[in-house]
Protein backbone atom coordinates (compact mmCIF):
# COMPACT_ATOMS: atom_id res chain seq x y z
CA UNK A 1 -34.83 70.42 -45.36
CA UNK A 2 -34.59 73.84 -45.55
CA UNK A 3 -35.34 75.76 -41.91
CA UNK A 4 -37.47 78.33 -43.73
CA UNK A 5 -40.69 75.52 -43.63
CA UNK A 6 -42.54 73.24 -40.86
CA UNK A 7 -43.53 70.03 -41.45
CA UNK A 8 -46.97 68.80 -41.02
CA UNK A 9 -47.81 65.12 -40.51
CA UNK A 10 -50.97 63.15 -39.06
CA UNK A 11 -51.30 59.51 -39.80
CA UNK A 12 -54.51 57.43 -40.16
CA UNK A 13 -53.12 53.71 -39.12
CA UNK A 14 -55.38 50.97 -40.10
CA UNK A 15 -54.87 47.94 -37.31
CA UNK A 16 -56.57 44.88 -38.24
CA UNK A 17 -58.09 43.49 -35.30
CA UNK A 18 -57.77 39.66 -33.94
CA UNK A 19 -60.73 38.07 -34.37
CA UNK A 20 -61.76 35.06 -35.75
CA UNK A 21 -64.36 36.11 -37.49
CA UNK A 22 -65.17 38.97 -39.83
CA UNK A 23 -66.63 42.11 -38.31
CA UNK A 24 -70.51 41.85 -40.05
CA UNK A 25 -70.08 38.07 -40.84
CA UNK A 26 -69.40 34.66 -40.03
CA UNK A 27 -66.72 34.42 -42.58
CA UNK A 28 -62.85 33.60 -41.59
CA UNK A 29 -59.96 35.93 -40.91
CA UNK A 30 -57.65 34.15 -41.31
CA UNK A 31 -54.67 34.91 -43.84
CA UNK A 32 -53.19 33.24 -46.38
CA UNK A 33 -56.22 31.31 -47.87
CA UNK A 34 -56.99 30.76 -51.49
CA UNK A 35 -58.56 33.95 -53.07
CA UNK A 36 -62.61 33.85 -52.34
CA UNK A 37 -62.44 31.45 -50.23
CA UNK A 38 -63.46 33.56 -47.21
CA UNK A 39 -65.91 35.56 -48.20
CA UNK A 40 -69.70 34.51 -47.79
CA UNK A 41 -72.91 36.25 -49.17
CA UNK A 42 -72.64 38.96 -47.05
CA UNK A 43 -69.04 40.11 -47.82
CA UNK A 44 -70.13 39.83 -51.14
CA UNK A 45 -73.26 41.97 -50.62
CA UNK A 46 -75.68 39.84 -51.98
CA UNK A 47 -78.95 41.32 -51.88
CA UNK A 48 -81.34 39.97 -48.81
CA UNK A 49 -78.12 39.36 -46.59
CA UNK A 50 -77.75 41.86 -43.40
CA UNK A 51 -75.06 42.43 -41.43
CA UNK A 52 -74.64 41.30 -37.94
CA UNK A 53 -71.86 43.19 -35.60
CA UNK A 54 -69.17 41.26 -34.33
CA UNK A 55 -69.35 41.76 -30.45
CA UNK A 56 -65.41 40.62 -29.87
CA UNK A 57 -64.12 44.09 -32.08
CA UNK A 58 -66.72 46.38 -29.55
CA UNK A 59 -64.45 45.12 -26.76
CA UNK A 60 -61.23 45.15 -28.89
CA UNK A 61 -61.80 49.25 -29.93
CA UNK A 62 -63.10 49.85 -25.88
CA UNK A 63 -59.68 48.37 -24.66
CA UNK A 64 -57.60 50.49 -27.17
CA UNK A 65 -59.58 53.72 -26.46
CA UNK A 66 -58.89 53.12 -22.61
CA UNK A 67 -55.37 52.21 -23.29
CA UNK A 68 -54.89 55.82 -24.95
CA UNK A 69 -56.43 57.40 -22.38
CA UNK A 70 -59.12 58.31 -24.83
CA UNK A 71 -62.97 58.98 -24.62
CA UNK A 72 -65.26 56.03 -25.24
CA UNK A 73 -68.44 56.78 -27.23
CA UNK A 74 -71.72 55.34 -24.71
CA UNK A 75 -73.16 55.42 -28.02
CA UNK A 76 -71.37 55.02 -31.55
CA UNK A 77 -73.39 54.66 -34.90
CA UNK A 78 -71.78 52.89 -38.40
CA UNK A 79 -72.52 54.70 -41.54
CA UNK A 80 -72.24 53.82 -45.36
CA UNK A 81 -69.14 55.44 -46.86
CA UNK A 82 -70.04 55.06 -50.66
CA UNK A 83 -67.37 54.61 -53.28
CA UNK A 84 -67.12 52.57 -56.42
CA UNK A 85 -64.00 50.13 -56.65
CA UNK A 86 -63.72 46.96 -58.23
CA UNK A 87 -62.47 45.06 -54.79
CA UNK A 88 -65.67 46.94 -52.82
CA UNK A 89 -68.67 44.46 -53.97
CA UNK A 90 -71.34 46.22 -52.23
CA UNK A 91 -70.43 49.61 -53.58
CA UNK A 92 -70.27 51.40 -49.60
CA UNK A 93 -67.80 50.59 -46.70
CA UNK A 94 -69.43 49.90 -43.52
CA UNK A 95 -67.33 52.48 -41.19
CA UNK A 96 -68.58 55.03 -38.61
CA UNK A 97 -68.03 58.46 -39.35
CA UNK A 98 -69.97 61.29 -36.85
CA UNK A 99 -70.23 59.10 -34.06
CA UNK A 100 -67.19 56.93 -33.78
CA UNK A 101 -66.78 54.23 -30.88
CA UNK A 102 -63.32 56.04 -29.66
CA UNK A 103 -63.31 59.71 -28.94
CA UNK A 104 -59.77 62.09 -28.45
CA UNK A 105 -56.85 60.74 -26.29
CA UNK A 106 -53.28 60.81 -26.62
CA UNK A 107 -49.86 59.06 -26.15
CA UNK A 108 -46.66 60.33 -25.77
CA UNK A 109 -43.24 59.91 -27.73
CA UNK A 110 -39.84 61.39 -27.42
CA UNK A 111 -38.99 64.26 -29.78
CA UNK A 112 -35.25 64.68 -31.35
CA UNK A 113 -34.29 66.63 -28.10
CA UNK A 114 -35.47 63.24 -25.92
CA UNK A 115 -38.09 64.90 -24.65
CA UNK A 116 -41.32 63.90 -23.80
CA UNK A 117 -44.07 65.16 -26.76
CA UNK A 118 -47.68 64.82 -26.27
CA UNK A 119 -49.38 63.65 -29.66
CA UNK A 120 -53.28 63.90 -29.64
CA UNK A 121 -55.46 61.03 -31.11
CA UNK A 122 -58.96 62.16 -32.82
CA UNK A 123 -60.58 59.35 -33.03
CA UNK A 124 -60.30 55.75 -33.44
CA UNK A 125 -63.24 54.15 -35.54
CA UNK A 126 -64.35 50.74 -36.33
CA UNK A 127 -64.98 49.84 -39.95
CA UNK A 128 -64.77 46.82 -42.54
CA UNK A 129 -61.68 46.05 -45.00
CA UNK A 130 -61.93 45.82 -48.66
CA UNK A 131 -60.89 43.31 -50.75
CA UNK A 132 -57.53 43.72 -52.69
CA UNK A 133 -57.11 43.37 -56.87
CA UNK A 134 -54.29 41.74 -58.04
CA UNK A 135 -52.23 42.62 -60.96
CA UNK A 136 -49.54 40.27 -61.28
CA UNK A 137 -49.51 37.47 -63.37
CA UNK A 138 -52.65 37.87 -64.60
CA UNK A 139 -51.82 39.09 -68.18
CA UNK A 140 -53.45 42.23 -68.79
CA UNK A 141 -56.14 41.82 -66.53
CA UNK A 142 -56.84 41.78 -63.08
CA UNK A 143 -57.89 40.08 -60.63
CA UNK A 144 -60.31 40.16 -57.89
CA UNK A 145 -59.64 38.70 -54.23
CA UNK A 146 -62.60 39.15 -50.99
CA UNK A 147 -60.86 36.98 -48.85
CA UNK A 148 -60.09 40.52 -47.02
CA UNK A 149 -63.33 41.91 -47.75
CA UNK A 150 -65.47 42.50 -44.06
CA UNK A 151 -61.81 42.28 -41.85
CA UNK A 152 -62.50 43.95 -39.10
CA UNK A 153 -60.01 47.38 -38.97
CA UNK A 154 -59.45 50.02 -36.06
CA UNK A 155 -58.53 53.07 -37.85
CA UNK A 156 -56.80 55.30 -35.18
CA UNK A 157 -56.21 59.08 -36.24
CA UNK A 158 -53.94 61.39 -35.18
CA UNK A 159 -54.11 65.09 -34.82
CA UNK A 160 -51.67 67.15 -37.26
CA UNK A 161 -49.30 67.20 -34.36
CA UNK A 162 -46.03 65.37 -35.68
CA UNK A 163 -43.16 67.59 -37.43
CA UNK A 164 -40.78 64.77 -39.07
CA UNK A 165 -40.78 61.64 -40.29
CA UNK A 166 -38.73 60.60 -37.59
CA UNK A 167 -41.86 61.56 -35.14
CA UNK A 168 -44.12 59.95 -37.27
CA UNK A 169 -41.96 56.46 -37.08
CA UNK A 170 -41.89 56.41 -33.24
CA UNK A 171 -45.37 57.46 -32.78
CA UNK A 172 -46.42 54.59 -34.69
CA UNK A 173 -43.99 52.11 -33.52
CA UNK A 174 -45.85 53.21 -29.78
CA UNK A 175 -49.05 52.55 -31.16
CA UNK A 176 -47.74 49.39 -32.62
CA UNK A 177 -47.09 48.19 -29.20
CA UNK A 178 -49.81 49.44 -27.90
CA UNK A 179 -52.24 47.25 -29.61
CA UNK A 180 -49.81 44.49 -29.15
CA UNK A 181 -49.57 44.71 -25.54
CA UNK A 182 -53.44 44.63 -25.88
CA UNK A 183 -53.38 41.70 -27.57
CA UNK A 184 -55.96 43.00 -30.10
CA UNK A 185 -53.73 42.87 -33.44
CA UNK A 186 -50.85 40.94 -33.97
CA UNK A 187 -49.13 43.63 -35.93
CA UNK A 188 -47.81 42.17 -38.68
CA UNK A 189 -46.78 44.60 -41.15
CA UNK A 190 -45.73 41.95 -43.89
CA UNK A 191 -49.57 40.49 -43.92
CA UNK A 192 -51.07 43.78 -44.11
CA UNK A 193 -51.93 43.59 -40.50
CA UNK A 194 -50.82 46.99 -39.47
CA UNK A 195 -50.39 49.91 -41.92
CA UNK A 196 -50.66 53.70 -42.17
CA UNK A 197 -51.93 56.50 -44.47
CA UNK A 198 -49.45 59.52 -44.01
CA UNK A 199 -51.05 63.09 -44.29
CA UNK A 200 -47.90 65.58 -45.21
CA UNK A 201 -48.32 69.26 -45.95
CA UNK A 202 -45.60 72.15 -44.95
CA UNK A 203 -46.02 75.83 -44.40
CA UNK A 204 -43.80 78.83 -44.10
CA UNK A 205 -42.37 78.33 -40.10
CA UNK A 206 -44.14 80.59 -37.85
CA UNK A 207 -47.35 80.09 -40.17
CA UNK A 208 -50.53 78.95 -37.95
CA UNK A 209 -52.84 78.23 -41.32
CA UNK A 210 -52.00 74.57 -42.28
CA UNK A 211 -50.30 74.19 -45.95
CA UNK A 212 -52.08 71.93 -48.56
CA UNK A 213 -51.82 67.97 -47.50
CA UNK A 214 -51.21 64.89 -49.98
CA UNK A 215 -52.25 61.85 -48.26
CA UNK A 216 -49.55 59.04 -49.10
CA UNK A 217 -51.53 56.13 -48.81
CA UNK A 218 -51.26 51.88 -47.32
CA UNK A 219 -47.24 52.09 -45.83
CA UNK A 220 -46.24 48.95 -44.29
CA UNK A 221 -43.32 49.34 -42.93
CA UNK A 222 -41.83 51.82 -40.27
CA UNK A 223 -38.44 52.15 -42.82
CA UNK A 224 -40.91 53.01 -45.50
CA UNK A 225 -42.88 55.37 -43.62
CA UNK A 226 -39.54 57.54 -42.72
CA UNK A 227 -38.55 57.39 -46.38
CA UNK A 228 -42.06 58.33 -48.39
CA UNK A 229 -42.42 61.38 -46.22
CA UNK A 230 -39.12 62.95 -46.10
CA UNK A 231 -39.48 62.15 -50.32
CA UNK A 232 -42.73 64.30 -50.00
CA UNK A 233 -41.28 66.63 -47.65
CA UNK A 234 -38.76 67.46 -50.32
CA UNK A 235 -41.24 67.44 -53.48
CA UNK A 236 -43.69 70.16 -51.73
CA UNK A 237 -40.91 72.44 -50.56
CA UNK A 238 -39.42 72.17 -54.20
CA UNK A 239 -42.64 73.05 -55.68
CA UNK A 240 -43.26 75.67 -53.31
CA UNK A 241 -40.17 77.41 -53.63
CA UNK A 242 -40.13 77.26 -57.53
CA UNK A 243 -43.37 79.30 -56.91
CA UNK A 244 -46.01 76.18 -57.61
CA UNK A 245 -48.58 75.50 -55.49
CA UNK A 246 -49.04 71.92 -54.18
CA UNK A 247 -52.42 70.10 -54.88
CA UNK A 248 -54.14 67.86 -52.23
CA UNK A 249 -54.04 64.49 -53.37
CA UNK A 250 -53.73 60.84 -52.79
CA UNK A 251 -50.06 59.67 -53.82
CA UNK A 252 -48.26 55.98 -53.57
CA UNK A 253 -44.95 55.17 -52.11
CA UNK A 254 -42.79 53.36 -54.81
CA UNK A 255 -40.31 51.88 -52.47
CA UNK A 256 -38.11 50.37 -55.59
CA UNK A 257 -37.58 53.94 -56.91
CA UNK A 258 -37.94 55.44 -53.75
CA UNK A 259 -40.27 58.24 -54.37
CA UNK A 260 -43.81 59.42 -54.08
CA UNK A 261 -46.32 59.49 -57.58
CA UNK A 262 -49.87 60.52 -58.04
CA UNK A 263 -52.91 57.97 -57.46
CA UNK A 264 -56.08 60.25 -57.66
CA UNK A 265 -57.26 63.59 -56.40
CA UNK A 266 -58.20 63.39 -52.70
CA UNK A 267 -61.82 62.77 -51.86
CA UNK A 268 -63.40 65.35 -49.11
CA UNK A 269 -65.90 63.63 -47.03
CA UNK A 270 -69.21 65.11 -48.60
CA UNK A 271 -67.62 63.06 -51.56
CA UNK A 272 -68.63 59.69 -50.32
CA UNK A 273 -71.83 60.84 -48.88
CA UNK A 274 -71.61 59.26 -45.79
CA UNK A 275 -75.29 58.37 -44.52
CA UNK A 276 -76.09 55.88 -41.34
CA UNK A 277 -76.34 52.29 -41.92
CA UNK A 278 -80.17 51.26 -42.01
CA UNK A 279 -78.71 47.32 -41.46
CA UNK A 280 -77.28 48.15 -37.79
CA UNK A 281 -78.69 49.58 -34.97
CA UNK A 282 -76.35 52.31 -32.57
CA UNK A 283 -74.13 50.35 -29.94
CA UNK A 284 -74.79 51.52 -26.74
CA UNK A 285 -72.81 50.67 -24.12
CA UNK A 286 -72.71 51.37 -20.18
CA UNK A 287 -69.90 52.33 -17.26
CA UNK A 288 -70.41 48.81 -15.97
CA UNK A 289 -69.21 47.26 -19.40
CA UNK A 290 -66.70 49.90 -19.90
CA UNK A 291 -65.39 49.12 -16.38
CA UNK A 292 -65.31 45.32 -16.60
CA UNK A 293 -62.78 46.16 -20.11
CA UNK A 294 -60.70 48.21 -17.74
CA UNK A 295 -60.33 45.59 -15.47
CA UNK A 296 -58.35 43.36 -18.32
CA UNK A 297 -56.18 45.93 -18.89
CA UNK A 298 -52.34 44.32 -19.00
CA UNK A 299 -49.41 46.70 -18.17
CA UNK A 300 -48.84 49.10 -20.44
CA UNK A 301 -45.00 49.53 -22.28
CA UNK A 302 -44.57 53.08 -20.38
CA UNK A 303 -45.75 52.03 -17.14
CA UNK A 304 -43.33 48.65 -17.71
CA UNK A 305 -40.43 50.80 -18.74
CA UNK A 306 -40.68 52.90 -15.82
CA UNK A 307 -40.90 49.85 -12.94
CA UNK A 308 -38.08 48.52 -14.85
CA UNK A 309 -36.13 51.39 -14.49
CA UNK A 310 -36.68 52.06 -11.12
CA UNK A 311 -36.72 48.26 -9.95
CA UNK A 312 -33.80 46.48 -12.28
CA UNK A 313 -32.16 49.68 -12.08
CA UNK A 314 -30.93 49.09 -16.01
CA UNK A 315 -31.19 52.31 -18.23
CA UNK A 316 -33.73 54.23 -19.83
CA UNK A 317 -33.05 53.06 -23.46
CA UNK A 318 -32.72 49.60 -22.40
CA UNK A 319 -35.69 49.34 -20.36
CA UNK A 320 -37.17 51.22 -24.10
CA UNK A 321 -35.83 48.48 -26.15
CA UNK A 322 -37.04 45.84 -23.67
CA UNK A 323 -40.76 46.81 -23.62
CA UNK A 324 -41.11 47.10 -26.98
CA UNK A 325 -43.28 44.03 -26.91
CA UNK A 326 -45.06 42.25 -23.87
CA UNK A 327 -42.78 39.17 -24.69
CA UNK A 328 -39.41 40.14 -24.97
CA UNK A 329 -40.44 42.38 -21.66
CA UNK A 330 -41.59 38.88 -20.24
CA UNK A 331 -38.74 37.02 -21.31
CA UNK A 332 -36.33 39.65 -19.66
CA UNK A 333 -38.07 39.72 -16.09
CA UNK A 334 -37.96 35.68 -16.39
CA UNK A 335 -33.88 35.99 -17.03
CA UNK A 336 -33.34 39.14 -14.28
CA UNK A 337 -35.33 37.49 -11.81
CA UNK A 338 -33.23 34.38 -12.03
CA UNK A 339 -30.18 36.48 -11.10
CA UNK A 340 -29.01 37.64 -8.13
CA UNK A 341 -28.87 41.44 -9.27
CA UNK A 342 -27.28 41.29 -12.42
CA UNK A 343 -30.18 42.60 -14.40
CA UNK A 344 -28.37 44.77 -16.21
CA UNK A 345 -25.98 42.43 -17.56
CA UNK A 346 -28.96 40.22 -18.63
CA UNK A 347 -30.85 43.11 -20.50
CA UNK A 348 -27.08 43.87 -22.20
CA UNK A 349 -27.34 39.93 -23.11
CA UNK A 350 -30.83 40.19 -24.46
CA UNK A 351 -30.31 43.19 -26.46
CA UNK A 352 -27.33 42.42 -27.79
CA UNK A 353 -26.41 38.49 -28.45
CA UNK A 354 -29.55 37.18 -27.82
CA UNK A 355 -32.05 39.89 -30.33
CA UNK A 356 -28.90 39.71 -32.82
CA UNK A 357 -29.46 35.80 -33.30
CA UNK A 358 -33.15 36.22 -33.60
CA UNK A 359 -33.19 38.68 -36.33
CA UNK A 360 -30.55 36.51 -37.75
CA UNK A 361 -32.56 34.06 -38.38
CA UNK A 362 -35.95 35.63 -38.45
CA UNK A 363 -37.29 34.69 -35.37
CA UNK A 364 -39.64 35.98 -32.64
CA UNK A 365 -38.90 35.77 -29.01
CA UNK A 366 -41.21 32.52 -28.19
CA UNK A 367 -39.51 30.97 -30.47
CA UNK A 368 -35.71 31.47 -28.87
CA UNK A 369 -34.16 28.56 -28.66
CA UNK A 370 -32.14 29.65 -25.63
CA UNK A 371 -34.69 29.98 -22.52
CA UNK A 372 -34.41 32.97 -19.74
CA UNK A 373 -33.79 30.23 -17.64
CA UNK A 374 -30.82 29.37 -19.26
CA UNK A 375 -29.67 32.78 -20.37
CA UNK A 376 -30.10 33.62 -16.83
CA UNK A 377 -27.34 30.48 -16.27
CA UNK A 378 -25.24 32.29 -18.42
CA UNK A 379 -25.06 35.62 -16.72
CA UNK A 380 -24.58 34.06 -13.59
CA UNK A 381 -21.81 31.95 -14.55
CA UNK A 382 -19.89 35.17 -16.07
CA UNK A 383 -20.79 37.00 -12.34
CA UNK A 384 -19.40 34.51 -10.05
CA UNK A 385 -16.05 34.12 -12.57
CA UNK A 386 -16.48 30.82 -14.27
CA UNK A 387 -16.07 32.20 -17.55
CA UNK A 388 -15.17 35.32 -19.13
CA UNK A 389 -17.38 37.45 -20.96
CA UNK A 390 -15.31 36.43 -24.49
CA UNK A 391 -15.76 32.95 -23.11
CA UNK A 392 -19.86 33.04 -22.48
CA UNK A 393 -20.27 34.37 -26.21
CA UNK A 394 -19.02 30.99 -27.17
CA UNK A 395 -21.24 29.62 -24.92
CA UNK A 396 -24.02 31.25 -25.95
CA UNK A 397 -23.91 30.51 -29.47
CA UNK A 398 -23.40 26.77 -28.57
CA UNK A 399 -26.45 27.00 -26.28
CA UNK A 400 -28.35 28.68 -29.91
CA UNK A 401 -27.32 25.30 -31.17
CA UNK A 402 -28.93 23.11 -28.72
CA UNK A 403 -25.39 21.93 -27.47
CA UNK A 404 -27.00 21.71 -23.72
CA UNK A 405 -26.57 24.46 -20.58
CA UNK A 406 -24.32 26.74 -20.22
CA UNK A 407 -23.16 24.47 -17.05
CA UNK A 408 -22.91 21.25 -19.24
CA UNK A 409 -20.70 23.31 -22.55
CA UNK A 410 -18.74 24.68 -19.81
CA UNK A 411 -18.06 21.81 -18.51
CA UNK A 412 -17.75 19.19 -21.78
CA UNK A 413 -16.03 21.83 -23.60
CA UNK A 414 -13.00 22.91 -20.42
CA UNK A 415 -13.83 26.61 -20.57
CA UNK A 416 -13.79 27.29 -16.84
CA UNK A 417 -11.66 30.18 -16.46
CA UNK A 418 -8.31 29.97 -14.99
CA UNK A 419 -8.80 32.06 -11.60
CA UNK A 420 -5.51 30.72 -9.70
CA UNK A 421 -3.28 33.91 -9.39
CA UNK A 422 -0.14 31.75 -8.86
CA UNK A 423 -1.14 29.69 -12.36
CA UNK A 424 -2.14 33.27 -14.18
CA UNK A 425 1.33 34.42 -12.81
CA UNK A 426 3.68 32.23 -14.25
CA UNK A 427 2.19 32.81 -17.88
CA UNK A 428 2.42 36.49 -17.24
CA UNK A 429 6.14 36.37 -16.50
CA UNK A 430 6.55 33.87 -19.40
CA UNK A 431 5.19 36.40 -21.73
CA UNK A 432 6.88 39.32 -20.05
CA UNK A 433 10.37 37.36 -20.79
CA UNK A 434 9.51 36.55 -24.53
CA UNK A 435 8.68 40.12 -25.33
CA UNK A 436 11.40 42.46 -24.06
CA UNK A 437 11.24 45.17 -26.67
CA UNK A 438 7.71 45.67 -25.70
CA UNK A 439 8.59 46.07 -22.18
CA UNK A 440 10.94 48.46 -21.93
CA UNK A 441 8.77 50.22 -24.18
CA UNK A 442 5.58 49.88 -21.73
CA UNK A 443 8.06 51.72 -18.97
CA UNK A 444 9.02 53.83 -20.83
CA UNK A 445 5.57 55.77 -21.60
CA UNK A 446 3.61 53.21 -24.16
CA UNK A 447 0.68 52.56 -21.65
CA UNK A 448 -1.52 51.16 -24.67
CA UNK A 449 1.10 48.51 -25.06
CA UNK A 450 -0.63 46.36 -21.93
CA UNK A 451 -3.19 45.12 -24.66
CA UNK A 452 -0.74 43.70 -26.53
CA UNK A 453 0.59 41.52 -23.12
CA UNK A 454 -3.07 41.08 -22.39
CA UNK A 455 -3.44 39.73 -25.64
CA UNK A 456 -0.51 37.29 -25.56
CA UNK A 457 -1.63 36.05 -21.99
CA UNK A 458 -4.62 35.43 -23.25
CA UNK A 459 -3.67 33.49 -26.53
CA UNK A 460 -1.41 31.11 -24.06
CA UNK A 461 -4.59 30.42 -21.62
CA UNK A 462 -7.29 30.27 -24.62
CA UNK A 463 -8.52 32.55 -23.62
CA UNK A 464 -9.12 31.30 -20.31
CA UNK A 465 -7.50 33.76 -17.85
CA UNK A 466 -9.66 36.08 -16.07
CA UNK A 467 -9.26 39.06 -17.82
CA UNK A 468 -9.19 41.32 -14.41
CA UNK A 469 -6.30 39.80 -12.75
CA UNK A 470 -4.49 39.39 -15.78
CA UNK A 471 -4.37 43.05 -16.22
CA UNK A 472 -3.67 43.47 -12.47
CA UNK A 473 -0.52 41.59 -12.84
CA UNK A 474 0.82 42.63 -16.12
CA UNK A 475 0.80 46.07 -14.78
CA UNK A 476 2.49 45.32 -11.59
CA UNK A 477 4.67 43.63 -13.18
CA UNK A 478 5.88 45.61 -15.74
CA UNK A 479 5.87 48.90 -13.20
CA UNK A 480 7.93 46.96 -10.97
């Protein structure tokens, strides 16, 4: 990108919140049904039907707003947004426009310099989804599915404060968590669950007035987030510096050829003539109900990443990594506090073997088939010698297969490490012997040679031999 223009980004992420119900009906949530086979009279906006508010998504937008450190509306109002779309059956959205339920707050992320960078929220709203239209298979005609159709939605906005893509990933993988950690979405991207419209404009650097946005609309996933907007990063700064001007509109993400096309021209807001719904009264609520949400607040990732810091004493971008989401957090202070002060070593474990064998194989955390408990086994058998680190990754992938503890493949398998100097010894001066050349070639200045020797001393131990006196021994040896 040329250092001549400033990026512009605010996102609009639509989290679709965890109830059972819809958010103005009795209907289902729940995904993966038949088309139309969740939506009742009023989804379908059959005349006579009304509305009734869903108490469950008052609390669920409260706890969010308080999580963000955000203002929360005593009194909120729902209006009629009205558009005309084949998948909207009532011809408005029920969403709340002047008087939304969350008011301005703000989270933090780290910029490309890892520093802190304050990102403001505008507003978080409550609203209803629409349906979806399918295309495929159908011919040459679509069709129409309301299973979706009344899903209850938090759409949190941001202010225009993020310059890159980059920015824009992390400040939505934080609210990700966020509602997570809530327990008021279960984020999944894949189901529709969790998705983003992406504002982009750019302007001349040092420019205050804002350049001319296109709104790249319904991204579900963080990779394809990064990619749409650095594509329309590029397509506005081309256009601008060929001397075009760049109109505001709504564009789609074509992830298979990995660029950014036109959908419509963007609607203003006096375009869907947004009035207040006559079917629903205001909801008011008071300090005292505010207060009792407050108190079911769980521990937020920052203020989790920072005790972990200071009390596991493991790094910043582990403990980053770690509290990501409530359960891998959970399943980390289960393993370190089953150690005696190796946490660490554990979060190294987690990180590393134990989140590569998940994503191996697709799975989430509660379903690891290797306990804390047992990871926690593992570590501690490495700290107090039993096995090498080499050794425990063989371990560890027989504990993946349900082989048993670490204690019993230890054990049924003869890995216990060889920690008898005298026994170590005689290997080392058999190797020594069978490898003159390489000697005198250690002494005489080839210091990188000892790998080689620890290599050897290994392959005659299987590995075996702990790895710290074997190197203490080579090299007194072959000094001496």
């Amino acid at each position: 990108m040329s250092r001549n223009w400033e990026v512009v980004i605010g996102l609009e992420i639509h989290t679709q919140l965890a109830t059972k119900s819809k958010i103005f009906s009795g209907a289902a949530t729940a995904y993966g049904a038949a088309p139309n086979t969740q939506a009742c009279l009023v989804d379908l906006g059959y005349p006579g039907t009304l509305p009734v508010l869903n108490e469950e998504v008052v609390r669920m937008a409260t706890k969010f707003g308080l999580a963000v450190n955000a203002e929360i509306a005593r009194r909120s109002v729902f209006a009629r947004k009205n558009y005309f779309y084949p998948d909207l059956p009532k011809g408005y959205q029920i969403s709340q426009y002047e008087l939304p339920i969350v008011g301005e707050g703000e989270l933090f992320i780290e910029d490309a310099d890892g520093k802190q960078k304050r990102i403001g929220i505008t507003r978080a709203h409550l609203e209803e989804d629409a349906g979806k239209s399918i295309h495929e298979g159908l011919d040459r005609h679509s069709g129409i599915d309301l299973n979706r159709a009344g899903t209850p939605l938090l759409e949190i906005v941001s202010e225009p404060d993020l310059r890159s893509a980059q920015e824009a990933v992390a400040y939505m993988r934080k609210i990700h968590s966020i509602v997570r950690y809530l327990e008021i979405s279960d984020g999944n991207m894949q189901e529709g669950s969790f998705r983003c419209d992406a504002n982009v404009s750019v302007r001349p650097r040092g420019q205050e007035k804002l350049g001319t946005r296109a709104e790249l609309k319904n991204l579900n996933s963080f990779r394809f987030v990064e990619k749409a907007i650095n594509y329309e990063v590029e397509r506005q700064i081309e256009i601008l510096e060929d001397g075009g001007e760049v109109v505001q509109e709504t564009r789609l993400y074509d992830s298979d050829k990995d660029e950014t096309r036109s959908m419509r021209s963007k609607e203003e807001a006096n375009d869907y003539r947004y009035f207040p719904d006559p079917d629903l009264l205001p909801v008011e609520i008071d300090e005292e109900y505010i207060a009792a949400v407050r108190a079911t607040l769980p521990e937020l990732p920052a203020a989790k990443q920072q005790r972990f810091i200071e009390q596991y004493s493991i790094k910043p971008e582990d403990a980053d990594i770690l509290t990501t989401s409530r359960a891998l957090a959970d399943y980390f202070e289960t393993a370190a506090g089953a150690t005696d002060g190796k946490a660490q070593v554990v979060a190294n474990w987690v990180i590393g073997e134990l989140t590569g064998a998940l994503n191996k194989e697709s799975l989430e955390i509660e379903q690891s088939p290797v306990s804390p408990e047992a990871l926690a086994q593992l570590v501690s058998r490495i700290s107090d010698d039993t096995i090498s680190g080499k050794i425990a990754k063989e371990v560890f992938e027989a504990m993946w297969r349900g082989e048993g503890s670490a204690d019993a493949i230890i054990e049924a398998k003869g890995l216990r490490q060889i920690t008898d100097n005298s026994a170590i010894e005689a290997i080392v001066d058999q190797v020594i012997a069978a490898n003159p050349g390489q000697a005198a070639e250690y002494r005489a200045g080839k210091d990188k040679l000892i790998g080689f020797f620890v290599g050897q001393v290994m392959k005659e131990t299987q590995g075996k031999a702990n790895p710290g006196a074997v190197n203490k021994l080579l090299k007194d040896k072959l000094s001496g």
